[in-house]
N, C-alpha and C. Protein backbone atom coordinates (compact mmCIF):
# COMPACT_ATOMS: atom_id res chain seq x y z
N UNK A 1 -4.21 -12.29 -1.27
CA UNK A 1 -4.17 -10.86 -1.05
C UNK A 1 -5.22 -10.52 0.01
N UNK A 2 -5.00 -9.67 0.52
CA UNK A 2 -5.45 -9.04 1.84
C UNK A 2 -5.92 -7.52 1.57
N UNK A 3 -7.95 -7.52 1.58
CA UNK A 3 -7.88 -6.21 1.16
C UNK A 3 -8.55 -5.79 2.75
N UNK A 4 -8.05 -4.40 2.81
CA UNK A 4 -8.73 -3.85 4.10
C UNK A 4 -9.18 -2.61 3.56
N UNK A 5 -10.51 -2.73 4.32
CA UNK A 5 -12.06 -1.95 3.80
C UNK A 5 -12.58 -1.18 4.96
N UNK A 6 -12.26 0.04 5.21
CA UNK A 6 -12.74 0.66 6.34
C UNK A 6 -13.21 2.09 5.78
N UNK A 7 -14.08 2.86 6.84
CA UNK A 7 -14.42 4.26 5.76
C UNK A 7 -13.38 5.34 6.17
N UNK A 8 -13.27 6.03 5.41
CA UNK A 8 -12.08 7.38 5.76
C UNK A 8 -11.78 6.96 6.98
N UNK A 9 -10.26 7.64 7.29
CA UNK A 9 -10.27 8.14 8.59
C UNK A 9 -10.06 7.05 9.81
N UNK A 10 -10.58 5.81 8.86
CA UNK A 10 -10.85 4.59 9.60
C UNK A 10 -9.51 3.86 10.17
N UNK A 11 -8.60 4.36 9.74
CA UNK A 11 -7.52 3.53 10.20
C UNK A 11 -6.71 2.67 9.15
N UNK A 12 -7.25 2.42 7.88
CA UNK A 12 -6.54 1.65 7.11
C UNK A 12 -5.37 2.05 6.80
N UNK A 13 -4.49 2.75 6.94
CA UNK A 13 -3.40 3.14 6.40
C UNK A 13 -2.51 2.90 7.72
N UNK A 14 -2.80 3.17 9.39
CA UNK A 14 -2.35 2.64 10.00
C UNK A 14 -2.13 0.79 9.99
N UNK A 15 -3.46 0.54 9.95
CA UNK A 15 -3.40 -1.09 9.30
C UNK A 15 -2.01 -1.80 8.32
N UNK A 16 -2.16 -0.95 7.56
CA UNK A 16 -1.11 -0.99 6.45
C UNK A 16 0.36 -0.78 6.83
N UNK A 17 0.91 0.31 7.41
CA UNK A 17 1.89 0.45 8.47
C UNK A 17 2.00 -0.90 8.87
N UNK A 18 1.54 -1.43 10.01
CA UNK A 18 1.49 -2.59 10.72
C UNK A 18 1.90 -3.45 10.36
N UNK A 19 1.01 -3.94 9.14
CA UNK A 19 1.41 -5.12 8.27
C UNK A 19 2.70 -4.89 7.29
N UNK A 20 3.10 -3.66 6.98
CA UNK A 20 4.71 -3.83 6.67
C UNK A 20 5.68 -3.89 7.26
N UNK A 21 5.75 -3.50 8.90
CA UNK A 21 6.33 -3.75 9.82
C UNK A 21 6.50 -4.59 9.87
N UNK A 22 5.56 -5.84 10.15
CA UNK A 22 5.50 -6.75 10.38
C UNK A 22 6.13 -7.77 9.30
N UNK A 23 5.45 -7.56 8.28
CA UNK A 23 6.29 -8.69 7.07
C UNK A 23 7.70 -7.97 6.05
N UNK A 24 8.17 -6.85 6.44
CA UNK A 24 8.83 -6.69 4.97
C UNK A 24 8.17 -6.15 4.19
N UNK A 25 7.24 -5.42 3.92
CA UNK A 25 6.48 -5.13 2.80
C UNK A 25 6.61 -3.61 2.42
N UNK A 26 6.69 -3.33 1.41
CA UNK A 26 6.82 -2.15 0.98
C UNK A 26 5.46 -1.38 0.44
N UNK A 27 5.33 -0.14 0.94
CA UNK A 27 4.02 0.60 1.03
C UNK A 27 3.77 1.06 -0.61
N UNK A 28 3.39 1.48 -1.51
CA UNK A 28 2.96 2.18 -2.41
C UNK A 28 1.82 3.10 -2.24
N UNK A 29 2.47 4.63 -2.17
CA UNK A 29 1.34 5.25 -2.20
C UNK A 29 1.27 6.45 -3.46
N UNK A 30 0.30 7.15 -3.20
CA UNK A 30 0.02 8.14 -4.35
C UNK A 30 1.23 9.54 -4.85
N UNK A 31 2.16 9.95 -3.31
CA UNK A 31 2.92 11.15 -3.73
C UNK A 31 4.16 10.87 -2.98
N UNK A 32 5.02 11.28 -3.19
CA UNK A 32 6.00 11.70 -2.39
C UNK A 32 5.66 12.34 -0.91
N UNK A 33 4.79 13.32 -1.06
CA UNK A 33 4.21 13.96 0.80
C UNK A 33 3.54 13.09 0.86
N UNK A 34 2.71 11.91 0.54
CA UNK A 34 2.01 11.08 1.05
C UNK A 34 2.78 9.82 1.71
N UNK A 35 4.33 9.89 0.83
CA UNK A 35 5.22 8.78 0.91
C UNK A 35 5.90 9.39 2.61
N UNK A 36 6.16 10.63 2.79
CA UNK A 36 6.96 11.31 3.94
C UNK A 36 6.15 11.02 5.00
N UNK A 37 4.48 11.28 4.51
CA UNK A 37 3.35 11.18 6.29
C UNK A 37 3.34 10.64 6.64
N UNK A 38 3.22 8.79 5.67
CA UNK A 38 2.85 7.92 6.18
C UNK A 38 4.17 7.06 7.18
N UNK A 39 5.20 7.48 6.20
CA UNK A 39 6.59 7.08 7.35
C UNK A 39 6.72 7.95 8.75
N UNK A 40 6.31 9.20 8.89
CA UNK A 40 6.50 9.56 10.01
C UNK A 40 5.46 9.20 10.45
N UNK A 41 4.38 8.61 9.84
CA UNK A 41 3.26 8.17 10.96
C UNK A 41 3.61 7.03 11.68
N UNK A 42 4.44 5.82 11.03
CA UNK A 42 5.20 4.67 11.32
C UNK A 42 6.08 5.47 12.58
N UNK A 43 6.66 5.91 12.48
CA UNK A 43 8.06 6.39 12.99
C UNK A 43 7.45 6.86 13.93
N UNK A 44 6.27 7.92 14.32
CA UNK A 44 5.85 8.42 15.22
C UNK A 44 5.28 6.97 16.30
N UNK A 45 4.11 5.86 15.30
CA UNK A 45 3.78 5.14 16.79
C UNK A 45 4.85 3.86 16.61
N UNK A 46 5.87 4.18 16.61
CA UNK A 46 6.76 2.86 16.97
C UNK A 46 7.29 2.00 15.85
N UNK A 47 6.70 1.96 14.50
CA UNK A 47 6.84 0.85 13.78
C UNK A 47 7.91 1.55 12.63
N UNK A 48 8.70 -0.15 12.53
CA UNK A 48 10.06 0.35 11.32
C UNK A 48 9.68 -0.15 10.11
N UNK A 49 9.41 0.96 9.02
CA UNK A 49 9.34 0.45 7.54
C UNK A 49 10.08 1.39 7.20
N UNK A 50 10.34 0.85 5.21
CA UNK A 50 10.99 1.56 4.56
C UNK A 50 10.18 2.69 4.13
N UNK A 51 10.73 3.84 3.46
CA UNK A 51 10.24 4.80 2.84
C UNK A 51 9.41 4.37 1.79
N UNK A 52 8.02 4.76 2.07
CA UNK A 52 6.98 4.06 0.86
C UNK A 52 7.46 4.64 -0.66
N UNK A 53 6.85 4.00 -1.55
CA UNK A 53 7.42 4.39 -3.06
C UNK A 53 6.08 5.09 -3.41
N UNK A 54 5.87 5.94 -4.53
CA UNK A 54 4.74 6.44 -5.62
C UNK A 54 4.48 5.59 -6.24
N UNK A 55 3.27 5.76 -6.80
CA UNK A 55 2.49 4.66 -7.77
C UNK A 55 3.48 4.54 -9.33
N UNK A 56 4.10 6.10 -9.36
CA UNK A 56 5.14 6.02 -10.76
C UNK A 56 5.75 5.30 -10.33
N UNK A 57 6.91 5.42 -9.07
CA UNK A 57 7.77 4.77 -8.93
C UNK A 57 7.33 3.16 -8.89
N UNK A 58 6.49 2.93 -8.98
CA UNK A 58 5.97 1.34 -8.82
C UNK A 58 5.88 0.84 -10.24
N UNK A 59 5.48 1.96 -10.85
CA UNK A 59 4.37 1.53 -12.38
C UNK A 59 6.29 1.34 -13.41
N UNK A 60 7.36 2.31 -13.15
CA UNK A 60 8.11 2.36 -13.49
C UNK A 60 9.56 1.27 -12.95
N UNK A 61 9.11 0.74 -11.61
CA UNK A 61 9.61 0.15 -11.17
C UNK A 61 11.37 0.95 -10.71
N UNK A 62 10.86 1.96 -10.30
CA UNK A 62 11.51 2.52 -10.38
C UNK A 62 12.21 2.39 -8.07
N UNK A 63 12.27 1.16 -7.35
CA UNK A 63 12.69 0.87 -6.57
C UNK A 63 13.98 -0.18 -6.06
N UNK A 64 14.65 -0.72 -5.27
CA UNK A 64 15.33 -2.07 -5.70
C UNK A 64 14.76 -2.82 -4.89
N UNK A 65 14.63 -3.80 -5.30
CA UNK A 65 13.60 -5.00 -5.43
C UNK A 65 14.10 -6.08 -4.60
N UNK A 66 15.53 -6.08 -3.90
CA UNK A 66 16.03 -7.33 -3.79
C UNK A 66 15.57 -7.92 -2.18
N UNK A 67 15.17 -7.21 -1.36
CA UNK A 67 14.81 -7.17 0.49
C UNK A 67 13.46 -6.57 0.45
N UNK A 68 12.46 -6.98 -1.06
CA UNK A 68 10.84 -6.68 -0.48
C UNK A 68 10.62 -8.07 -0.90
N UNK A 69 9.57 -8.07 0.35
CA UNK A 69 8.68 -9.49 0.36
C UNK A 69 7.63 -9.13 -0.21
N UNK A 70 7.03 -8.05 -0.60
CA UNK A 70 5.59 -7.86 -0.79
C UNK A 70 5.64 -6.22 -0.95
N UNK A 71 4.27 -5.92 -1.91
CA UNK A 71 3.72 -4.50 -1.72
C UNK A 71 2.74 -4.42 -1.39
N UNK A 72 2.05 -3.31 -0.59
CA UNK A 72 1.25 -2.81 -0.01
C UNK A 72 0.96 -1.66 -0.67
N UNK A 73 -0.64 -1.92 -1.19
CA UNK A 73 -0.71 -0.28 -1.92
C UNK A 73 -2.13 0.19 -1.27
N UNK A 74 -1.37 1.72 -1.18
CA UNK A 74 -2.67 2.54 -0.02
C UNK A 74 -3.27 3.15 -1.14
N UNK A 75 -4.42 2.91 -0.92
CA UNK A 75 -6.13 3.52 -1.49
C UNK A 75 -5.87 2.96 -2.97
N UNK A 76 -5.99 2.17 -3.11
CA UNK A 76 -6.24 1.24 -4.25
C UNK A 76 -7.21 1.65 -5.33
N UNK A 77 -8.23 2.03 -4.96
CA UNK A 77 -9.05 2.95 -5.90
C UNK A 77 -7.95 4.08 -6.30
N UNK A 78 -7.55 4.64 -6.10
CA UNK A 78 -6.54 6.03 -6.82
C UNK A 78 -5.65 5.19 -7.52
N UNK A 79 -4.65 4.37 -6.87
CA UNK A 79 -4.08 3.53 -7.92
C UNK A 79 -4.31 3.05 -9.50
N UNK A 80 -5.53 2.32 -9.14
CA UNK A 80 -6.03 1.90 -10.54
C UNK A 80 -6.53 3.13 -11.30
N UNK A 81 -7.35 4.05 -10.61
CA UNK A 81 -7.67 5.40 -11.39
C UNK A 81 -6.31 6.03 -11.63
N UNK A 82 -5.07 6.26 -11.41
CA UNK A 82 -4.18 6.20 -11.86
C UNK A 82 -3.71 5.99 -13.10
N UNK A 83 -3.39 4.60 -12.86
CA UNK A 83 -3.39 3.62 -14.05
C UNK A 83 -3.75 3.84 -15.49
N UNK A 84 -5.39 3.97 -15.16
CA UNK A 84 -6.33 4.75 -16.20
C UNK A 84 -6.56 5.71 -16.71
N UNK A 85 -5.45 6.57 -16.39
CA UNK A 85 -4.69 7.92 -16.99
C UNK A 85 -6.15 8.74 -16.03
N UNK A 86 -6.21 8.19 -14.85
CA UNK A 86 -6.90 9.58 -13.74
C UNK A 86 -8.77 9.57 -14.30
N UNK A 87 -8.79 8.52 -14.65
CA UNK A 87 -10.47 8.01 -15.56
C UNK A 87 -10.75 7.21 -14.42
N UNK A 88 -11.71 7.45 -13.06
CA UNK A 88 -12.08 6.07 -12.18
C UNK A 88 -12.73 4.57 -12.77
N UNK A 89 -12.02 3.93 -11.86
CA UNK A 89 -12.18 2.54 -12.45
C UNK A 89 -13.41 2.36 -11.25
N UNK A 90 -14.62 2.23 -12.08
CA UNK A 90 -16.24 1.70 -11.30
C UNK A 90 -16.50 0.33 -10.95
N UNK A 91 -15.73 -0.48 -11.26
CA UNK A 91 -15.92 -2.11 -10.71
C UNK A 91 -14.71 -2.89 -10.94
N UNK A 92 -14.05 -3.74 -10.04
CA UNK A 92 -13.20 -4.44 -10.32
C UNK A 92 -13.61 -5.83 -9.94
N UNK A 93 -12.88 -6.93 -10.00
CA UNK A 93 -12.98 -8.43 -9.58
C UNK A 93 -11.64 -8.76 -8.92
N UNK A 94 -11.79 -9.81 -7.92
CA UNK A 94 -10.34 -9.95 -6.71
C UNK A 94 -10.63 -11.66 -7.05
N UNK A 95 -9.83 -12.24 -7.32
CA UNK A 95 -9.79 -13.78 -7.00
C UNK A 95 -9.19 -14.29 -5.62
N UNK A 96 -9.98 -14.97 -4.79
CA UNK A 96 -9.72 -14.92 -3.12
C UNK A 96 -9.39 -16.32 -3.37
N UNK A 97 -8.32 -16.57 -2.22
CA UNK A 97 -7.40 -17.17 -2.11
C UNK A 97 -7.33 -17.85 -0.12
N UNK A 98 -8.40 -18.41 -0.36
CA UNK A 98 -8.62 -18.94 1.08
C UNK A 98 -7.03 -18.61 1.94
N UNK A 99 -6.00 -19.44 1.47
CA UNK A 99 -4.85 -19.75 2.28
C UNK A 99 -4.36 -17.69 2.42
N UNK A 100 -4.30 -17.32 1.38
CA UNK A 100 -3.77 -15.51 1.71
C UNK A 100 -5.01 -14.99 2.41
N UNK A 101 -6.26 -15.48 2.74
CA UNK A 101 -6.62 -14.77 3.37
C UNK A 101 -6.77 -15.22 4.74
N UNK A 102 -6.49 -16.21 5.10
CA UNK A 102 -5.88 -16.66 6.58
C UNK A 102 -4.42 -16.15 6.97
N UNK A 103 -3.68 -16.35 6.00
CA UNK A 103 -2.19 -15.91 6.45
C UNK A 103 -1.83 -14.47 6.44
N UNK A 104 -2.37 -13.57 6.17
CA UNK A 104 -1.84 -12.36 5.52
C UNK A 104 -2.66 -11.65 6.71
């Protein structure tokens, strides 16, 4: 897994764009208007992805599954605070994976 760490504003969500362009990957984000911006942000500088899904629609699985290689989930902190019925999650642990973090 591939985390990208930049401060606001910084670009990570363009990042993210990119890399689903690029592989197949399907975006997960927090809303439906968050799901619409980030595709016209794609759409605006050039790049073809699918319509990102909501964190429900993820948690519910509520997408079809059969032409994604991968998900991509924007602001990962909200996610898991999510998760946690909207309670922030203050520390997590990532197990790194030399080979995903060269390839990805």
């Amino acid at each position: 897994m591939r985390l990208i760490s930049k401060p606001r504003r910084g670009g990570k969500t363009t990042e993210l764009i990119r890399n689903c362009h690029n592989n197949g990957r399907l975006i997960v984000c927090h809303s439906r208007a968050e799901a619409r911006r980030i595709y016209n942000q794609a759409v605006t500088t050039g790049y073809q992805i699918v319509l990102p899904i909501t964190y429900d629609e993820f948690m519910t699985r509520g997408y079809f599954g059969r032409h994604i290689d991968g998900f991509c989930i924007d602001n990962l902190d909200m996610f898991l605070s999510n998760i946690a019925g909207n309670i922030p999650v203050t520390a997590a642990t990532l197990t790194s994976n030399e080979w995903d973090e060269e390839n990805n």
